[in-house]
Protein backbone atom coordinates (compact mmCIF):
# COMPACT_ATOMS: atom_id res chain seq x y z
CA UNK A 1 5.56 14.48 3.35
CA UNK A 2 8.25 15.14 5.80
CA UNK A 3 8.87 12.31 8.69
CA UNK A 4 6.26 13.41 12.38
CA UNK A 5 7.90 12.73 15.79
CA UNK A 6 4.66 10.99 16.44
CA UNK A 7 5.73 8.40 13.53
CA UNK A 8 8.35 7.26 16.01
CA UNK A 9 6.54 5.01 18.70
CA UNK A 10 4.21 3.72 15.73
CA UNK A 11 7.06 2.43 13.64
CA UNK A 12 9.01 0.88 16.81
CA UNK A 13 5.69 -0.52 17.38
CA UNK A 14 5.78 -2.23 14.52
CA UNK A 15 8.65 -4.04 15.30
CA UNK A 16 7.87 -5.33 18.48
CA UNK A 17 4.63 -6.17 16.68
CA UNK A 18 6.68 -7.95 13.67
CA UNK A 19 8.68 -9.87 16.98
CA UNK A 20 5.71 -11.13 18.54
CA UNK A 21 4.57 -12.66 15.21
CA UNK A 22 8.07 -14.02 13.54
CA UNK A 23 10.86 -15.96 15.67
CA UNK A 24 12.63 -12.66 16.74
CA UNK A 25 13.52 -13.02 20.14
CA UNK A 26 15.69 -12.69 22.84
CA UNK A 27 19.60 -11.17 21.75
CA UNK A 28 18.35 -10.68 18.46
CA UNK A 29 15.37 -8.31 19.17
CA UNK A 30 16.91 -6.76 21.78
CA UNK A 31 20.24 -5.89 19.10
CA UNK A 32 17.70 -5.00 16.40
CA UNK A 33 16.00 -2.62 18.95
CA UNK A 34 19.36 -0.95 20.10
CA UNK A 35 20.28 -0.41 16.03
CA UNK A 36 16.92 1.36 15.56
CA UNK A 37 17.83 3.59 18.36
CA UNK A 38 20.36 4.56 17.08
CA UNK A 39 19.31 5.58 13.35
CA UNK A 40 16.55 7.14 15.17
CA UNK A 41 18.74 9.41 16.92
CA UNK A 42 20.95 10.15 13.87
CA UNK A 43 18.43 10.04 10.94
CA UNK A 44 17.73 13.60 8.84
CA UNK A 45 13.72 14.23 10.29
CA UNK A 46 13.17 16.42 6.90
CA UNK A 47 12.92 12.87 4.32
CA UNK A 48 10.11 11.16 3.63
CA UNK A 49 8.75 8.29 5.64
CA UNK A 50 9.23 5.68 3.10
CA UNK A 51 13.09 6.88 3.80
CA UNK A 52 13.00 5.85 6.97
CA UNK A 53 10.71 2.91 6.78
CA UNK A 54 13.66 1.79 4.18
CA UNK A 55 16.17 2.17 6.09
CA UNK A 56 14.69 0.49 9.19
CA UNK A 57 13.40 -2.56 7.88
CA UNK A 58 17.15 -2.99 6.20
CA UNK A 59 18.41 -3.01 9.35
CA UNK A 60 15.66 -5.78 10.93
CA UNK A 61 16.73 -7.79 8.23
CA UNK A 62 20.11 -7.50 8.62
CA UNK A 63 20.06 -8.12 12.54
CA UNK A 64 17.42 -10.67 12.38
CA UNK A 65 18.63 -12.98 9.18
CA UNK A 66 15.30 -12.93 7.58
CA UNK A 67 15.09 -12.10 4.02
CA UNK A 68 11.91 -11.57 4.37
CA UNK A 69 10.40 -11.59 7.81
CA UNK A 70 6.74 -11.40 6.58
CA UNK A 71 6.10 -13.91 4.69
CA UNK A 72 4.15 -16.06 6.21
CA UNK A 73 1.81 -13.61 7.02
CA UNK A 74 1.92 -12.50 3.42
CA UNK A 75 0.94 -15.61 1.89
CA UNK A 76 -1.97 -16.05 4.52
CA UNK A 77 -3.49 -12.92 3.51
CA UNK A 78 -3.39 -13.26 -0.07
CA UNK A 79 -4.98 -16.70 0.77
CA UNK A 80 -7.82 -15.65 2.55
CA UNK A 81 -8.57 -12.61 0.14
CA UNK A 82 -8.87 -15.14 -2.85
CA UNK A 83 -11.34 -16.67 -0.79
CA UNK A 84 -13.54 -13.87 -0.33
CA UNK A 85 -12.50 -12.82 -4.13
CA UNK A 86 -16.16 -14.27 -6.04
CA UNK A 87 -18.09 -12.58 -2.97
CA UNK A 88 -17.21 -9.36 -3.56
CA UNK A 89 -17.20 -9.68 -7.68
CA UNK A 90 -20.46 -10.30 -6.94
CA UNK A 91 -21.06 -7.57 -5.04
CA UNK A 92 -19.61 -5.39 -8.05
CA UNK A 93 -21.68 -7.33 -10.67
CA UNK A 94 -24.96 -6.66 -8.81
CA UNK A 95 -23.75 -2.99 -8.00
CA UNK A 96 -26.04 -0.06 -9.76
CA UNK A 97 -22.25 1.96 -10.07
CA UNK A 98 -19.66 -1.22 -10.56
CA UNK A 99 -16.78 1.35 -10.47
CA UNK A 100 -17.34 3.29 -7.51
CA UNK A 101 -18.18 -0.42 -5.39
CA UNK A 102 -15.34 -2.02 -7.01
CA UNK A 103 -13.32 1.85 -6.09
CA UNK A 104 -14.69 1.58 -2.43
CA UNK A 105 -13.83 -2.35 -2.55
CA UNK A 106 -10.55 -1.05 -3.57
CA UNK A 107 -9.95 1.31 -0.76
CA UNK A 108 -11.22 -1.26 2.11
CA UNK A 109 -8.50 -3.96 1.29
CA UNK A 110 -6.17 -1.22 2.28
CA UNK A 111 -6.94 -1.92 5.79
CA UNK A 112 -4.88 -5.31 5.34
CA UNK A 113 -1.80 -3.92 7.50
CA UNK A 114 0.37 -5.34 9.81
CA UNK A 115 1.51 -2.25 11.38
CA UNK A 116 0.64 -1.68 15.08
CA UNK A 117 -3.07 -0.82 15.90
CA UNK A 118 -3.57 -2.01 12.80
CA UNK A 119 -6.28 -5.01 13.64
CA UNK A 120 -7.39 -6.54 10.69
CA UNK A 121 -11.25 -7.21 9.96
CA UNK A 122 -11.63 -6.45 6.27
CA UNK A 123 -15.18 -7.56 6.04
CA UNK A 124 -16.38 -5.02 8.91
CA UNK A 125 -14.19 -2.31 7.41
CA UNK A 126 -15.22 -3.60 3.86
CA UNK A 127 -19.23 -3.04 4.98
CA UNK A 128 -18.25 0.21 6.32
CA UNK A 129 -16.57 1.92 3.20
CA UNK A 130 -19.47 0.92 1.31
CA UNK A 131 -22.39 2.27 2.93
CA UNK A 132 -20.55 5.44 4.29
CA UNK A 133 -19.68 8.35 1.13
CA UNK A 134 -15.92 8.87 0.73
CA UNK A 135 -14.63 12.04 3.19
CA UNK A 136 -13.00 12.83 -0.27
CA UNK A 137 -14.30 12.28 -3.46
CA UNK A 138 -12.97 12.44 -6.61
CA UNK A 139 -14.24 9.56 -8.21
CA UNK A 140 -15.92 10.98 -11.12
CA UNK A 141 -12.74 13.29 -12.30
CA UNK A 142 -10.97 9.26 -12.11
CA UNK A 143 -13.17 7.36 -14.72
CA UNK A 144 -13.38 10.33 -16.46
CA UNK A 145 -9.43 10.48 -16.72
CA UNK A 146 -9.08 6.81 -17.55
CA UNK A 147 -11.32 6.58 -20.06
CA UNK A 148 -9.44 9.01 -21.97
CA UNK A 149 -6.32 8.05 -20.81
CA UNK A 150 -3.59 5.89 -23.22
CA UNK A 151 -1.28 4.43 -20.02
CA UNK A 152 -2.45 3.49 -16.67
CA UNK A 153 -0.21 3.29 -14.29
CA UNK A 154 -1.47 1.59 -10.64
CA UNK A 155 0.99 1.42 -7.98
CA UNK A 156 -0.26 -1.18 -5.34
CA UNK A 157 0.02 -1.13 -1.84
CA UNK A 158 -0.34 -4.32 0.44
CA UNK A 159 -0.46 -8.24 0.05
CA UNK A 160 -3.62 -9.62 0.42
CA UNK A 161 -5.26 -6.14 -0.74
CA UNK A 162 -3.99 -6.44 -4.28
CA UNK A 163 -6.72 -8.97 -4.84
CA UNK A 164 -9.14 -5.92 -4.15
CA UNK A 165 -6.58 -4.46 -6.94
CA UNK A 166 -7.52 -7.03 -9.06
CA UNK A 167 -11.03 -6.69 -9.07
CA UNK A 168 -10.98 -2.78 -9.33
CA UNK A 169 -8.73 -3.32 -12.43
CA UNK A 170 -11.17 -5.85 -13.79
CA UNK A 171 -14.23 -3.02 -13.59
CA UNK A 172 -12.14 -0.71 -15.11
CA UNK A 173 -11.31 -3.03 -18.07
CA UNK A 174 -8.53 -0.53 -19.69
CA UNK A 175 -6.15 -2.22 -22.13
CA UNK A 176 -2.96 -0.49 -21.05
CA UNK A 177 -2.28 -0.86 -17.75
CA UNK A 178 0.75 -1.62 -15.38
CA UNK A 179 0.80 -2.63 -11.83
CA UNK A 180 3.37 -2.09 -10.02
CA UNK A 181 4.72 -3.46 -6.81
CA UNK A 182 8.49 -3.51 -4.48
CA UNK A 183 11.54 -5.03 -6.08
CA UNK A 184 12.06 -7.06 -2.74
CA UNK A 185 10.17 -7.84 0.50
CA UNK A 186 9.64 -4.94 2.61
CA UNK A 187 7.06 -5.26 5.36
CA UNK A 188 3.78 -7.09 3.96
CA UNK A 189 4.15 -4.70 0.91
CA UNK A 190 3.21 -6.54 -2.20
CA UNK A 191 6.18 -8.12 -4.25
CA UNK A 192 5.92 -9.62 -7.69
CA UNK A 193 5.49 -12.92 -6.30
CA UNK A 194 2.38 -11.96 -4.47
CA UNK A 195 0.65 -10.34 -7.96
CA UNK A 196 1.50 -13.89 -9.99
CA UNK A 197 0.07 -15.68 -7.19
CA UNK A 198 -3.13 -13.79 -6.90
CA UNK A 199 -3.20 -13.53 -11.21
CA UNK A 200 -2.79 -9.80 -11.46
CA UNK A 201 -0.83 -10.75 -14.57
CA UNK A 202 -4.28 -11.43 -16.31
CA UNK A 203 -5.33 -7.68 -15.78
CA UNK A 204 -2.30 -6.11 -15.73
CA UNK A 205 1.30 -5.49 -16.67
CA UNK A 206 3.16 -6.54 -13.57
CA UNK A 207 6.40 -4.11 -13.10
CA UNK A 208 8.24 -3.69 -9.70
CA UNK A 209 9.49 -0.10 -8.55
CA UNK A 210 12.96 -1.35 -8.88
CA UNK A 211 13.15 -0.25 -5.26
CA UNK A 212 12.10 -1.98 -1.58
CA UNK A 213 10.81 1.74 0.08
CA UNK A 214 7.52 0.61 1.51
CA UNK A 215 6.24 3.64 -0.46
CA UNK A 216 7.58 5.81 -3.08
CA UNK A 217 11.15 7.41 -3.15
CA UNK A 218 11.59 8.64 -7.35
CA UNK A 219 15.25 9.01 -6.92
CA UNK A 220 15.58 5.10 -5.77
CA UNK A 221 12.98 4.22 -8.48
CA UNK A 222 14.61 1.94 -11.32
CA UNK A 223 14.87 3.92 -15.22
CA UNK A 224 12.26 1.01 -16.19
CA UNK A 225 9.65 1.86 -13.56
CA UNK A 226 10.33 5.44 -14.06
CA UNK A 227 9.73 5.24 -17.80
CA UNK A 228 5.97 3.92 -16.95
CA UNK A 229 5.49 6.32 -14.57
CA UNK A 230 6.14 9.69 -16.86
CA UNK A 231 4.32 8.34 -19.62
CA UNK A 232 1.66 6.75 -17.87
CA UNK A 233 -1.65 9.55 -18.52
CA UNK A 234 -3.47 8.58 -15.14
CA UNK A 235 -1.58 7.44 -12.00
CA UNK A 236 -3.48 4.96 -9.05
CA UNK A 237 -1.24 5.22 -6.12
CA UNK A 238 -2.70 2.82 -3.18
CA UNK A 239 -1.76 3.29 0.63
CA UNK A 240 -0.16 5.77 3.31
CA UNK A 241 3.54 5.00 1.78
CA UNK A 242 2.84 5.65 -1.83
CA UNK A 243 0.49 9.16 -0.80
CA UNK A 244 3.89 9.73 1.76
CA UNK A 245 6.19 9.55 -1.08
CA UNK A 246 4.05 10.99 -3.84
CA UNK A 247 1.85 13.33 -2.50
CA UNK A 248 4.34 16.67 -3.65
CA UNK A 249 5.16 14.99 -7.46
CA UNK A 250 3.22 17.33 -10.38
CA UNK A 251 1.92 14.61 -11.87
CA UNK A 252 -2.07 13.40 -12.51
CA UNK A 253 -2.02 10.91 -9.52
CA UNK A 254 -4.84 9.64 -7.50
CA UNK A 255 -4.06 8.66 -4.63
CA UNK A 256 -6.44 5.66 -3.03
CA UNK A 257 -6.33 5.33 1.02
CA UNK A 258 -8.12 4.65 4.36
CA UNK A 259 -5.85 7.47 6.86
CA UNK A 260 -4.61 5.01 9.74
CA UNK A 261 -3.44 7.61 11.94
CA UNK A 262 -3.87 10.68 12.90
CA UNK A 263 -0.72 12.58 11.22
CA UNK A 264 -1.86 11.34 7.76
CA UNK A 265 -5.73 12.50 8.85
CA UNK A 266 -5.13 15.70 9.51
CA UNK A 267 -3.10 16.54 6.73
CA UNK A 268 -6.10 15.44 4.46
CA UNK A 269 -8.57 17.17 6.55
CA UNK A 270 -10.43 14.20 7.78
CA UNK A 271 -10.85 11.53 10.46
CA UNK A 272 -9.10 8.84 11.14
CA UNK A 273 -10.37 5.45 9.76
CA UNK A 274 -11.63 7.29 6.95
CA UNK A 275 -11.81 6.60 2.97
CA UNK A 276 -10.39 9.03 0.65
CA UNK A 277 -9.62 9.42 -3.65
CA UNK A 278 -8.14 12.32 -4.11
C-alpha cells in the first residue's frame, strides 16, 4: 500500500501522543516536531507506510535520545496480558472450535496500540471479536493450509498482543514454526526481548526481521529472515504494518487484523473497528 495524506495527522498524532506519555518535552519535542515537518514535506508519498513510519521514529530517537522510547509501556503490556493469559486458555479449552476462538483471541490482542485514538480495552474489544463473525473470513482455507503445510512462518505485530500469539500458536500445535518480530525497538512493536519474556520460545522459533520498519519492507529484510519467509508454506502476518507492507507480495500470506482507521477499512471493504483473516 502506498502512503494516504490522511496518514499524516494520525502519525504526528502519535508523537504528541508518545510525548505526553515519555519525558519528551519542551526544546526537544518542539525540535523533533520541526524534523518531522520537514521529512514530511520532502518524503516520496508513493512508499509504503512502514517507510515512513521507519524513517520517522529514527528521527524521534535521534532528537529525543531514547533508544527506545516505549518501553515502559511495552513491558506493562506484556505484563498485564500474562495476567489475563490462563483466562483466555480457558476460554479456548472450553471452546466447541479452539482454533477459530484462539484465531479471534488472536485478532483482539491486536487492539494493544499506542497510536493515537487508539484507547486500549482489550477485554471489551476481546468480548466483541468473539461474539461478532469476522467481516472477512478465511479461516477454514488457514487450518486447512497449515495442516498441510511443512514451514510456518508468523510474523507478529505488537507487545503485549504476542501473548494472544502465543496462545493461537499453542491451538495450532504445528512443529515447524517461526515467529518473527523487529530487530530493534520501533514503536511498541514486539522485539525479541518481548517474545523471551512472554515464552514464545516454547512454541516457536523466535527470528527478528533483521529490520526496525514497524511493518514489512522485503528489501530491508535480513538474508536470514528472508530465507524463512520463501520457504515458509503458510505465512501469518499480524497488524496494519505487516498487511501495509505485505499486502502486494505473491506469496500464501494471511494476513490477521482489526482495521483502525478508515484508509485501511476501506481498502478491505469493511468498517472500521472490524476483524478480518484474509
Amino acid at each position: 500500500m502506498k502512503i494516504f495524506y490522511e496518514c499524516i495527522p494520525c502519525i504526528l498524532n502519535s508523537f504528541l501522543h508518545l510525548a505526553e506519555k515519555t519525558n519528551i518535552g519542551g526544546n526537544r519535542k518542539e525540535q523533533i516536531f520541526r524534523n518531522l515537518l520537514i521529512y514530511l514535506s520532502q518524503m516520496d508519498y508513493s512508499q509504503s507506510p512502514p517507510v515512513m513510519g521507519k524513517k520517522m521514529q529514527k528521527i524521534i530517537r535521534e532528537f529525543s535520545g531514547i533508544a527506545d522510547p516505549y518501553y515502559e509501556l511495552k513491558k506493562e503490556s506484556n505484563l498485564k496480558m500474562l495476567e489475563i493469559y490462563n483466562k483466555f486458555k480457558c476460554k479456548i479449552l472450553s471452546s466447541s472450535d479452539q482454533f477459530l476462538t484462539a484465531l479471534k483471541l488472536a485478532i483482539a490482542g491486536n487492539i494493544i496500540d499506542f497510536g493515537p485514538n487508539h484507547k486500549i480495552d482489550i477485554e471489551q474489544t476481546i468480548d466483541r471479536i468473539l461474539s461478532e463473525p469476522l467481516a472477512i473470513d478465511h479461516s477454514e482455507k488457514l487450518k486447512e493450509d497449515i495442516a498441510k503445510a511443512n514451514s510456518v512462518l508468523y510474523i507478529g505485530d505488537n507487545a503485549g498482543e504476542i501473548v494472544m500469539d502465543k496462545l493461537l500458536l499453542e491451538t495450532i500445535a504445528h512443529p515447524n514454526v517461526y515467529f518473527a518480530v523487529r530487530e530493534s525497538a520501533v514503536l511498541n512493536d514486539a522485539t525479541k526481548e518481548d517474545a523471551e519474556f512472554v515464552k514464545m520460545q516454547n512454541v516457536a522459533k523466535v527470528i527478528t526481521t533483521g529490520d526496525n520498519a514497524p511493518g514489512i519492507i522485503i528489501k530491508d529484510v535480513s538474508d536470514d529472515f528472508m530465507k524463512v519467509y520463501q520457504n515458509a508454506d503458510v505465512i501469518i502476518s499480524k497488524g496494519q504494518g505487516n498487511f501495509e507492507g505485505l499486502s502486494q507480495e505473491e506469496k500464501n500470506i494471511y494476513f490477521l487484523l482489526i482495521a483502525k482507521c478508515n484508509i485501511i477499512a476501506n481498502h478491505l471493504g469493511i468498517s472500521k473497528g472490524q476483524a478480518v483473516v484474509l
